[in-house]
Each structure stands twice: as C-alpha cells, then as structure tokens.
Protein backbone atom coordinates (compact mmCIF):
# COMPACT_ATOMS: atom_id res chain seq x y z
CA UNK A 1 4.70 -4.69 -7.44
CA UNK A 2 -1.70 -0.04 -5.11
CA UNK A 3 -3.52 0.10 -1.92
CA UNK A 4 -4.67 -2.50 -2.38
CA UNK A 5 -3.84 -5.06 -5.13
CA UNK A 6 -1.24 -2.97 -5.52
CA UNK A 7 -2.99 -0.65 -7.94
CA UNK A 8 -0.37 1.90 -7.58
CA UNK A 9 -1.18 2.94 -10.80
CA UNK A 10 -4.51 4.62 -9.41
CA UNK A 11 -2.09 7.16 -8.21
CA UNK A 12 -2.94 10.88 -6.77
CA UNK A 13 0.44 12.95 -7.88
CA UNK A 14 -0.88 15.16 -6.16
CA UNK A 15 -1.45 13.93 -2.51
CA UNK A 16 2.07 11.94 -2.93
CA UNK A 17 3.74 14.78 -3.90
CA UNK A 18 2.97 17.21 -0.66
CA UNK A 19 4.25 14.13 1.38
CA UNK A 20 7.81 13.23 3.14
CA UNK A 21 8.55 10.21 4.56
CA UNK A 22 10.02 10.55 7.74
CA UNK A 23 12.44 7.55 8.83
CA UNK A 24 13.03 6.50 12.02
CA UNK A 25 16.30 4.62 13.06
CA UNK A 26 16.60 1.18 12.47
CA UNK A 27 18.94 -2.34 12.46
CA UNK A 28 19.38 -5.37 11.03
CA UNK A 29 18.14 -7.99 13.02
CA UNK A 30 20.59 -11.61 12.61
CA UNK A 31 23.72 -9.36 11.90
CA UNK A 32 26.95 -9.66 14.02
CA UNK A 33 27.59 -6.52 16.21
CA UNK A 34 30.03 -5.80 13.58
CA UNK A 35 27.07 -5.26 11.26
CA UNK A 36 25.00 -2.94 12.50
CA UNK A 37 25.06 0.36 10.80
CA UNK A 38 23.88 3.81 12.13
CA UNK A 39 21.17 5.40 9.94
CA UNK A 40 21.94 7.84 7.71
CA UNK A 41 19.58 11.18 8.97
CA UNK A 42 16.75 11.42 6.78
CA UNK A 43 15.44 14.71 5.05
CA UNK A 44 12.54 16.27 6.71
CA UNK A 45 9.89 18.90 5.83
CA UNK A 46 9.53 20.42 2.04
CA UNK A 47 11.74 22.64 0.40
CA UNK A 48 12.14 25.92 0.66
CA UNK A 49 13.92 29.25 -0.62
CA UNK A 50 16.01 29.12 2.48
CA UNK A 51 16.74 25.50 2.77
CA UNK A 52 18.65 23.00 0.94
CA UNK A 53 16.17 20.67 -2.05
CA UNK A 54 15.01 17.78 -0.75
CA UNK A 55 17.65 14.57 -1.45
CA UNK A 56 15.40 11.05 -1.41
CA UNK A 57 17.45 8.46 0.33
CA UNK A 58 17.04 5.05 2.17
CA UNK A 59 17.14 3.34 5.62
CA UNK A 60 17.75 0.12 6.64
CA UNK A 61 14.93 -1.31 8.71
CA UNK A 62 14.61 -4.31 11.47
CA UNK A 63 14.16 -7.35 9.50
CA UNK A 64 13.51 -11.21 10.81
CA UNK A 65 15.68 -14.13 10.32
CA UNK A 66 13.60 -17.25 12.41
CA UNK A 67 15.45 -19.98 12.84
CA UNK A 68 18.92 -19.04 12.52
CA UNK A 69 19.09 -20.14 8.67
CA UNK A 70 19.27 -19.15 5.12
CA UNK A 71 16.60 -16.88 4.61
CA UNK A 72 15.10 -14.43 1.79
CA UNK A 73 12.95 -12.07 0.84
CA UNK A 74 11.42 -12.14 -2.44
CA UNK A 75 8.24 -10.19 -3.27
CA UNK A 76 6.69 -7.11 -0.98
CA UNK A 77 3.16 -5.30 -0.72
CA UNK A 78 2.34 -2.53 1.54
CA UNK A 79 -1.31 -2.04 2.45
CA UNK A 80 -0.77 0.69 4.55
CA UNK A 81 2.27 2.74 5.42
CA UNK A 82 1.77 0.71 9.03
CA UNK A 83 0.99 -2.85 7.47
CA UNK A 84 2.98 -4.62 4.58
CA UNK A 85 3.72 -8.22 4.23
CA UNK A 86 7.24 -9.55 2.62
CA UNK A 87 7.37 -13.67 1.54
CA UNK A 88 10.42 -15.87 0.77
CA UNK A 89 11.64 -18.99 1.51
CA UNK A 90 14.07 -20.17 4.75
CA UNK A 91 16.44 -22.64 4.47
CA UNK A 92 18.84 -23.44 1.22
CA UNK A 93 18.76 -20.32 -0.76
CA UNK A 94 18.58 -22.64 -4.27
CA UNK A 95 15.99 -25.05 -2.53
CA UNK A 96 14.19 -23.53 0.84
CA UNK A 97 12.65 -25.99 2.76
CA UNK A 98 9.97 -23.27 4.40
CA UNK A 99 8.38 -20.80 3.21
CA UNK A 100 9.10 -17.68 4.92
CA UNK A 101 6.05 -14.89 5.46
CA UNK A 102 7.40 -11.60 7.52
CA UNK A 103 4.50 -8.08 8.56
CA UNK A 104 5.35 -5.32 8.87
CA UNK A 105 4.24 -2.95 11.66
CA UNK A 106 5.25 0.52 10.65
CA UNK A 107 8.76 -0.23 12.66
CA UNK A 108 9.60 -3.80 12.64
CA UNK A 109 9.46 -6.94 10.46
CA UNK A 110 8.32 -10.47 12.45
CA UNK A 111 7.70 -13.52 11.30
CA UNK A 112 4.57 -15.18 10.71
CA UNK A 113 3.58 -19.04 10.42
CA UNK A 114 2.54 -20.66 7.37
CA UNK A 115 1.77 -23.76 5.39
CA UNK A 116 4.65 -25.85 4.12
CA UNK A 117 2.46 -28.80 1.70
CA UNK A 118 5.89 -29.88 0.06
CA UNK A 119 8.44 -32.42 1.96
CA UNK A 120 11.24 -30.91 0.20
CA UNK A 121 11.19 -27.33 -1.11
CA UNK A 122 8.63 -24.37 -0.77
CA UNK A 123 9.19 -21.06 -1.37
CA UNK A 124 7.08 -17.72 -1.86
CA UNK A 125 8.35 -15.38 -4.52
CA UNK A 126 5.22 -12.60 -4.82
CA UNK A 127 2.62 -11.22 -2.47
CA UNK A 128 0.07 -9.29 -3.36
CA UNK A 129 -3.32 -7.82 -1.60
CA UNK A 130 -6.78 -6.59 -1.49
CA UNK A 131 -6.97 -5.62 2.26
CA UNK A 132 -6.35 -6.42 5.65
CA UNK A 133 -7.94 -9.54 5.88
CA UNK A 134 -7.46 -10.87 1.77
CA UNK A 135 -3.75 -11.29 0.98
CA UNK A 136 -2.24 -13.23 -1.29
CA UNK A 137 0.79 -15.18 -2.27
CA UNK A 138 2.35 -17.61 -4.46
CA UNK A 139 5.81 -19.48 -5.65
CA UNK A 140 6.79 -23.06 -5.68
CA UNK A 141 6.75 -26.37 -4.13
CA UNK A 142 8.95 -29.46 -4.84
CA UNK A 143 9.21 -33.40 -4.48
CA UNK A 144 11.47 -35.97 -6.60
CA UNK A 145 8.66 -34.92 -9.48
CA UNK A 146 9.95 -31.53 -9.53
CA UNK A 147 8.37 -28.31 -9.05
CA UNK A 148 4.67 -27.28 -8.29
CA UNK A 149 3.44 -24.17 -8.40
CA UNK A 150 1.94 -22.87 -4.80
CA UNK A 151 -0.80 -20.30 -3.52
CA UNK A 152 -1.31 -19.05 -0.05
CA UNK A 153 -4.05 -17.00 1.05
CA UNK A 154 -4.16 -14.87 4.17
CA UNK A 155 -7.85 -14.32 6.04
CA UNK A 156 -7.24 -12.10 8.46
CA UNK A 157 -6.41 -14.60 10.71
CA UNK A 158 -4.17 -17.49 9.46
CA UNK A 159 -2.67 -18.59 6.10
CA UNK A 160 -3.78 -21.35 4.47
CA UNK A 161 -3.05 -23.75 1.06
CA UNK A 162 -5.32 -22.86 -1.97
CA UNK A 163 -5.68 -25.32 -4.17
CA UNK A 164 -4.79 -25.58 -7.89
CA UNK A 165 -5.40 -27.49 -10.77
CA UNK A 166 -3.61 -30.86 -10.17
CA UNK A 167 -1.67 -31.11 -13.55
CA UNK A 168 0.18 -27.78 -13.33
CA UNK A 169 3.61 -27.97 -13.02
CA UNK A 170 6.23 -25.07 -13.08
CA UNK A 171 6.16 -22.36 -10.49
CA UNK A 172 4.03 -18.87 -10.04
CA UNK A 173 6.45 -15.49 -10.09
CA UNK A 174 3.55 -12.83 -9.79
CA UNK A 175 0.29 -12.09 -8.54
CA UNK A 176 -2.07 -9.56 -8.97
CA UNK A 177 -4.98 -9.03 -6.58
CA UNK A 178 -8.22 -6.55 -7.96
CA UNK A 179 -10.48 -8.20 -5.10
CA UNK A 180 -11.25 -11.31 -3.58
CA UNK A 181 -13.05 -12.42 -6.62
CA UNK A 182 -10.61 -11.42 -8.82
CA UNK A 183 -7.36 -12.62 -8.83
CA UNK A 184 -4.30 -13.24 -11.52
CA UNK A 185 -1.13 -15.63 -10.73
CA UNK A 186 1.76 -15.43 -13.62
CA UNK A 187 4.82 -17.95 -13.75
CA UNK A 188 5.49 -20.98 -16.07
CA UNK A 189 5.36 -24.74 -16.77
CA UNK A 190 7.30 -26.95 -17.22
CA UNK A 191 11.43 -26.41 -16.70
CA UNK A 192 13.37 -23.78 -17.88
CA UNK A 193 16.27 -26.01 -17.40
CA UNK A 194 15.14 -28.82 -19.52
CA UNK A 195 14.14 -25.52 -21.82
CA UNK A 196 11.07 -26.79 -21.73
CA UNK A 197 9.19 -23.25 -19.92
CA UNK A 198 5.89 -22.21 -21.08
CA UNK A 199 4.04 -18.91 -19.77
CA UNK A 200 1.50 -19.50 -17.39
CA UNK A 201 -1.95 -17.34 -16.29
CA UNK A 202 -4.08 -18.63 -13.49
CA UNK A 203 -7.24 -17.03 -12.69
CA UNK A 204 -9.13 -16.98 -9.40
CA UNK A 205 -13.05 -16.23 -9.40
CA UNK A 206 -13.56 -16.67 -5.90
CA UNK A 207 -13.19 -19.98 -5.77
CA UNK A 208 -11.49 -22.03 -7.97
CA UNK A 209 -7.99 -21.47 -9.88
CA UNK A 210 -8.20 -21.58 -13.41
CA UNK A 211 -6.21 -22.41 -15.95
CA UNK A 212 -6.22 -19.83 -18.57
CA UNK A 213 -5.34 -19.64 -22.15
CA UNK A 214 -3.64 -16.38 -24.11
CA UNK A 215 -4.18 -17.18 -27.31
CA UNK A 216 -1.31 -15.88 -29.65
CA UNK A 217 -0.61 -13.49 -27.07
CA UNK A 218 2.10 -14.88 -25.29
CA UNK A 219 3.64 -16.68 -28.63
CA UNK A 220 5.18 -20.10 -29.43
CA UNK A 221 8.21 -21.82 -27.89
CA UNK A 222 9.94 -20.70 -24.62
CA UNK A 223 8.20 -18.57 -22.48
CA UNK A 224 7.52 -17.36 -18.52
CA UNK A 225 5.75 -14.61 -17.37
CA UNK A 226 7.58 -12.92 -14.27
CA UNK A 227 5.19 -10.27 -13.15
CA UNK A 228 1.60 -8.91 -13.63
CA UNK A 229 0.13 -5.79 -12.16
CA UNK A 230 -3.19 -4.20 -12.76
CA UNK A 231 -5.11 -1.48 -12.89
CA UNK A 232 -8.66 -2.71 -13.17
CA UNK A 233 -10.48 -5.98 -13.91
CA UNK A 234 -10.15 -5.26 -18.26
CA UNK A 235 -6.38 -3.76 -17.53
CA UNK A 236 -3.95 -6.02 -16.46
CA UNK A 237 -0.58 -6.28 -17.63
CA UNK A 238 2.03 -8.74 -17.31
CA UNK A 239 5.50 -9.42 -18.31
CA UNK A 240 8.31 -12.06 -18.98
CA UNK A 241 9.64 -13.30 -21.83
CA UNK A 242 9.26 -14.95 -24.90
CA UNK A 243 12.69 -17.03 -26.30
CA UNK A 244 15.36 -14.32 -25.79
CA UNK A 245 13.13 -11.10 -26.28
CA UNK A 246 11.27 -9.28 -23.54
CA UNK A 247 7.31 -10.26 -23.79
CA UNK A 248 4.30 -7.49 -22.76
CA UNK A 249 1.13 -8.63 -22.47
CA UNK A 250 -1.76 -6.96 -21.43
CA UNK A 251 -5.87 -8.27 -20.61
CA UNK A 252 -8.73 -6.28 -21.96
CA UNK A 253 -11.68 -7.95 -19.88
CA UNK A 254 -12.02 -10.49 -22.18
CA UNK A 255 -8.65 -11.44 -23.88
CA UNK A 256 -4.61 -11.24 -23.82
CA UNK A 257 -3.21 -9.21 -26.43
CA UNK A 258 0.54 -8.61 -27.10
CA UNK A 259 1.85 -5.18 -26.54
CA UNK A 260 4.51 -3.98 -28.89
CA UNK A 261 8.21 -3.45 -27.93
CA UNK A 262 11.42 -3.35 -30.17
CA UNK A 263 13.46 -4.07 -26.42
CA UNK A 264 16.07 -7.20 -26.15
CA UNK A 265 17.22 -6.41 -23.08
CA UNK A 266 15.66 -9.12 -20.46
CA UNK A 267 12.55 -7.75 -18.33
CA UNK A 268 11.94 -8.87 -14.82
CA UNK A 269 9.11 -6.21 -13.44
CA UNK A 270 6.25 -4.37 -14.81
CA UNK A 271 4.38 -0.91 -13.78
CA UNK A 272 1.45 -0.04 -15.41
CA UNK A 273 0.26 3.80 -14.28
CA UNK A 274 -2.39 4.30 -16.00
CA UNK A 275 -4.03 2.97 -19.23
CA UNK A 276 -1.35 4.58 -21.85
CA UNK A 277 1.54 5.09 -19.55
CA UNK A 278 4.26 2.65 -17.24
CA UNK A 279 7.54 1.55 -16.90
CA UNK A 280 9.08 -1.87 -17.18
CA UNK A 281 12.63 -2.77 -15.41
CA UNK A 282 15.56 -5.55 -15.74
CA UNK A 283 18.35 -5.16 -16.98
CA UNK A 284 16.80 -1.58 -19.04
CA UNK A 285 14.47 0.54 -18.21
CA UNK A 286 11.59 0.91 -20.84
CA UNK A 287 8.39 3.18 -20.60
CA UNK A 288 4.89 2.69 -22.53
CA UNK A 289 3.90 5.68 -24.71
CA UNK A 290 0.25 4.62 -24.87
CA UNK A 291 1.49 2.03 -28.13
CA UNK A 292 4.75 0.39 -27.89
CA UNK A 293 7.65 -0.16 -25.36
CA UNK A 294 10.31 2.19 -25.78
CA UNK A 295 13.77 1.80 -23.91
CA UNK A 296 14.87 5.19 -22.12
CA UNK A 297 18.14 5.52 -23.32
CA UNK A 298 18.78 8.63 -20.68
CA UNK A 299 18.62 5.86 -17.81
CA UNK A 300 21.83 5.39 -17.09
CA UNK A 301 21.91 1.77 -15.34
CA UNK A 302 24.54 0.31 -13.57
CA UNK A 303 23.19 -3.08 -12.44
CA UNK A 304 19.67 -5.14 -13.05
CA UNK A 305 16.73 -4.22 -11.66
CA UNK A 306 14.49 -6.93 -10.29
CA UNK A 307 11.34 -4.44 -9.32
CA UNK A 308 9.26 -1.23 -9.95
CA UNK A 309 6.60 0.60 -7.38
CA UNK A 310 5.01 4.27 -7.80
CA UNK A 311 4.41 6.46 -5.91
CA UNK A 312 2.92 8.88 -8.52
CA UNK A 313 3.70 9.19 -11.90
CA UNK A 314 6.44 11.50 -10.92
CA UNK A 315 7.56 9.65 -8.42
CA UNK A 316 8.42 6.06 -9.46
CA UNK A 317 11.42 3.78 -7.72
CA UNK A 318 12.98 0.41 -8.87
CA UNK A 319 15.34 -1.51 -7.04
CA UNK A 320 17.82 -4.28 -7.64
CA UNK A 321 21.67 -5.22 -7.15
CA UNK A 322 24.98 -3.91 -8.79
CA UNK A 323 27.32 -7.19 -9.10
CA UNK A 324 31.03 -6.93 -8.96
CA UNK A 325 33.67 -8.94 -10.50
CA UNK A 326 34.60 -10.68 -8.16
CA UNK A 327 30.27 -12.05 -7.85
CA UNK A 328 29.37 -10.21 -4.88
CA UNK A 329 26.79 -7.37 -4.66
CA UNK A 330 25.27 -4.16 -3.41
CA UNK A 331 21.87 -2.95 -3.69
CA UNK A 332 20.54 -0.24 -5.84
CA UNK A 333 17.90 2.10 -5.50
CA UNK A 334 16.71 4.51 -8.31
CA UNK A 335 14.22 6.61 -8.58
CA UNK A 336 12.19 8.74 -11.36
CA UNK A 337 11.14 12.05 -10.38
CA UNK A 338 9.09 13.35 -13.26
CA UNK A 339 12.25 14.38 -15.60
CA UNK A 340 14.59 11.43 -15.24
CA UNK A 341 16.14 8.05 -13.50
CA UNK A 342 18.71 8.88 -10.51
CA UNK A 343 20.30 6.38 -8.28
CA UNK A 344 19.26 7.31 -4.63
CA UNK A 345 22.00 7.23 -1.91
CA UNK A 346 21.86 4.87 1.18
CA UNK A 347 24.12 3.04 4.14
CA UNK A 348 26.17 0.75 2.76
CA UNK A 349 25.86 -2.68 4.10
CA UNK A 350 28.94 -5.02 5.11
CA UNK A 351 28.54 -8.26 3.33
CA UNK A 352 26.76 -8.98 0.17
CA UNK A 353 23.15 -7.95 -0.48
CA UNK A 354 20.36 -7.62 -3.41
CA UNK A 355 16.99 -5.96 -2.97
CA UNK A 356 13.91 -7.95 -5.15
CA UNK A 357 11.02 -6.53 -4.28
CA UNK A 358 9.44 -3.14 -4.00
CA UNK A 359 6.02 -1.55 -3.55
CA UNK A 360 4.69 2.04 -2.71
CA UNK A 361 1.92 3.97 -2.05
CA UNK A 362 0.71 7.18 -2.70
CA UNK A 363 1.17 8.45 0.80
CA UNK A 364 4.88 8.81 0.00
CA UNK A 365 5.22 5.01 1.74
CA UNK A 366 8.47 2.83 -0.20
CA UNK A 367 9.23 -0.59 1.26
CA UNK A 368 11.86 -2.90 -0.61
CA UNK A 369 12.91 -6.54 0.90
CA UNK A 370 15.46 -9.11 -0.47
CA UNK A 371 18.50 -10.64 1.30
CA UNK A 372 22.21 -10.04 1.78
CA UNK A 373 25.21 -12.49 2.24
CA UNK A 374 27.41 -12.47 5.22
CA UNK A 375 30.02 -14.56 7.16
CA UNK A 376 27.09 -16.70 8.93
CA UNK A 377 24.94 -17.25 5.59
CA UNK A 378 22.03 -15.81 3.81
CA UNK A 379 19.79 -13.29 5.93
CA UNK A 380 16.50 -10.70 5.30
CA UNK A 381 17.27 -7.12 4.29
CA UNK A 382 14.78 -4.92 4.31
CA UNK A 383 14.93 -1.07 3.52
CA UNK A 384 12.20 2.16 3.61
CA UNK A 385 12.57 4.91 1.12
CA UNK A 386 12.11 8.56 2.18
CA UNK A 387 10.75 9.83 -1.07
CA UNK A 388 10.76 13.94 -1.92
CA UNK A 389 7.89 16.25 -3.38
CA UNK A 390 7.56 14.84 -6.75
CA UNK A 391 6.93 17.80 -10.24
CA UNK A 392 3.65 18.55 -10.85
C-alpha cells in the first residue's frame, strides 16, 4: 500500500508531477543466463514542443533469492526512493517454512534475517512503516493447530516477534502504520476453507495488540479484511469482503463505519487519497466520490489486480497478473494519469510471473515486488516504475 505509513494519500501533485524517474539497468538475480533481459531505455527529462510525450514504463530490478528455494514477495513499502523493504515467505510457495524480509538500497534488493516462531510455516504478506528505524510487518504462522496470525517489528537494528493476543487464530493481510503508537493489522479468523473466516482489526497503542471490535461495520457471516491504508489517526480505511460482495470500511477516531458500494466484483487493495477521494483494485477498478464506491467502467482490465500506490492524485499505479489459459502468467502494470487507466509497457519476462505489491511516493518513486515461475522453481521479481509529469 505514504512516506511513511504509507500515507500516500498526503500527496503533493504538484512536487510529483515536475518529477521523472530515471532507471538505471538492472537483472534478475537467481535466473539462468538464459533469463536475463536487457532493460528497456527509460524516458528522461519532461516534455517538450520538440520532443516526443513522455511514455511511463517499467524496469526490472536485482532481486534476492537466499537459499536457492521457493521464494516470494508479497507486500512492499518504500520509505525513501533509496530505502524500501519487500516481505514474503521462502520455501513451499502454499506453506513457506521462512519468512523472507528483502531492503532495498536505491539499486539492489538483499536479504535480511528474521524471526521464524513457527516449526512449520511462516510467512509475511504486508509491510508497512513509520521511518527508518519503526517498520512493520505481519502474515501467518502455522503448527498441526493451524494458522496464527504473526507481527514483526523492525528497530532500526534487528527484527523481532511482537506478541499478540493468544486466542487469535487466522492470519493478518494488511497493516497500516500512522506512528509507533499507532498501528492497524487487518486479516481474518478462523479458516476460509472450513468457511469459517471472520474479519479481523488489531490495534497497536504502543504496546500491546488489541483486539478490536467493528460493530455492524464489517457485517455478519463470512468475512476478511485484505488491506487497510490510512490517512490519519480518525481516517483509516480498509477493505475485503463480506460473503461474495466487496466490503469498505472506514475508522472515524472512534468507530468503524461501512462505506457504501453497489460493486460485486472481488476487491483485494485499497487507496484512500484524501478524505472524499481513492481507488480500490481486484478484479475492477472502483473510485470513491466522497459517498459511495463506484466501478469505473472506462477501465478497461485485462487481468486482477492485487495492489494500488499513488503517486499523486493524478498519478496513481496498480499492479497485478494477466493469467492465460493454459494457468500461467504475466505481470501487469497500469497506471492513472489524471483522465484515465492505461496499461504501462515493460520487458517481458521468460517464465511465469505476478506482481502483489506496490507502493509510491510523491517523489515520482514506484516499487512493485511479487514472484515469477521458472524451470528451477519459484523466485523474487521485483520491478521500478519510471512515472511521467502527471495533469495538473
């Protein structure tokens, strides 16, 4: 899902817009030699009468793959345009054994150690942050008594377990970090296999995880929430679902609230920009009018999208996978540039990949992680978006 806690939504269109992002060359680290892909030359320098409009596109960056196993990348936040952390899981891609924590350095992606409490399974599937030196993230651990969810904190130094209330069960999918006192965790209880799922909101005061109820606002019967965001400590939003319907919800500073949609489509990631406006991705693309959810039916989507980061309000990207037939994948980038959704060119990739996460900032900085399939298993794949001068 900023800088930090991902506030993206505290955006300056107009400092983002005056700003290019120049790419450098990169490769995919793990990859045969048949892999590796030249980059694609990025556009440099603003428009003008004389030369051609600036085209956003992609670039494949150096990602990590420790161990030589399985491993993924599932939720992204950049703190600066030379600092971002990326979280997954290594091992199994249905059941990691280790969770997987990767920085980035402006060039490169390398690995970093963390906690694994679980004997069997733990994964990280969101990271969010505050600063340097107060990062967050949480996902899953498992035994024979099924899943847990997990939290990880990062001090500046070293990661470390964070305790939570003993009787959860379930996983976390999101987090949202407004400061080191203030902290929101989304996910579920419970198994959606057993269809037994219920939405779940932690809350972190600076010390302890709380479990926290949302009244009427997250409904009866099946439910998860998938990702939160926020703008301030009485504006957060989160999203999941709710049976088979896509489920907004949104804190005030003192309770949840449901906010109205007439979508159906399923919703995986949620953008708030500012108090009446932001966009919410899956497998549509819907946009809040300051009321209700409304799909944009000019959005012309050819796969699902798994995440949403801004730049500005005129400069928003979402990323995900296109699926073929035949089950395989390629990843897809789109972006929003003030007047409407385009997909935005990059290398194509040998093997199968999916991009999950995304985040931006409002110096023009878009990082996206998630994981491709090749001959030798399940590796990182990591991208950086050169964005273009968004419309005032």
């Amino acid at each position: 899902m900023t800088d930090p806690v991902r506030l993206r939504a505290l955006i300056n269109g107009v400092v983002a817009g005056l700003v290019t992002l120049v790419i450098g060359s990169a490769v995919v680290v793990g990859a045969s030699d048949d892999d590796l892909l030249a980059p694609t030359p990025s556009p440099s320098g603003e428009p003008s009468p004389t030369s051609p409009a600036c085209t956003p596109t992609w670039q494949l960056v150096q990602a990590a793959d420790p161990d030589d196993v399985s491993n993924a990348l599932l939720g992204v936040v950049a703190i600066a345009g030379t600092d971002a952390w990326s979280v997954g899981g290594s091992g199994d891609p249905a059941d990691p054994a280790f969770v997987l924590i990767e920085r980035w350095d402006g060039s490169a992606w390398t690995a970093e150690q963390g906690p694994n409490p679980a004997a069997e399974t733990n994964e990280l599937l969101d990271v969010d942050a505050s600063g340097t030196s107060d990062v967050w993230a949480v996902g899953r651990t498992a035994d024979e008594f099924g899943d847990r969810p997990l939290a990880l904190r990062f001090d500046g130094i070293q990661w470390d377990d964070v305790e939570l209330p003993e009787e959860l069960s379930g996983r976390l999918t999101g987090v949202a970090v407004i400061g080191p006192d203030d902290i929101w965790a989304v996910g579920y209880s419970g198994s959606p296999d057993a269809l037994t799922e219920r939405a779940l909101l932690l809350h972190w005061d600076g010390t302890l995880w709380a479990d926290v109820d949302a009244g009427r606002a997250d409904g009866v019967g099946r439910s998860a929430l998938l990702d939160i965001d926020a703008l301030a400590s009485d504006d957060v939003w989160a999203a999941g679902y709710l049976h088979n319907r896509p489920l907004m919800i949104r804190f005030d500073g003192e309770a949840w609230s449901r906010m109205e949609s007439d979508a159906r489509r399923t919703i995986q990631a949620i953008e708030p920009l500012s108090s009446d406006d932001g966009w919410a991705v899956g497998d549509s693309i819907l946009r809040f009018d300051g009321s209700t959810w409304v799909e944009d039916e000019n959005a012309r989507l050819p796969g699902r999208l798994s995440s949403v980061a801004a730049v500005s309000e005129q400069d928003v990207w979402a990323v995900g996978a296109v699926v073929a037939d035949d089950g395989t994948s390629r990843a897809l980038v789109m972006r929003f540039d003030g007047q409407g959704w385009a997909i935005v060119e990059g290398p194509r990739v040998p093997g199968s990949e999916a991009l999950i996460a995304v985040d931006a900032l409002p110096d023009g900085t878009v990082i996206a992680t998630g994981h491709r399939d090749v001959d030798a298993g399940r590796r990182t794949f990591a991208i950086r978006a050169a964005t273009c001068p968004g419309i005032a």
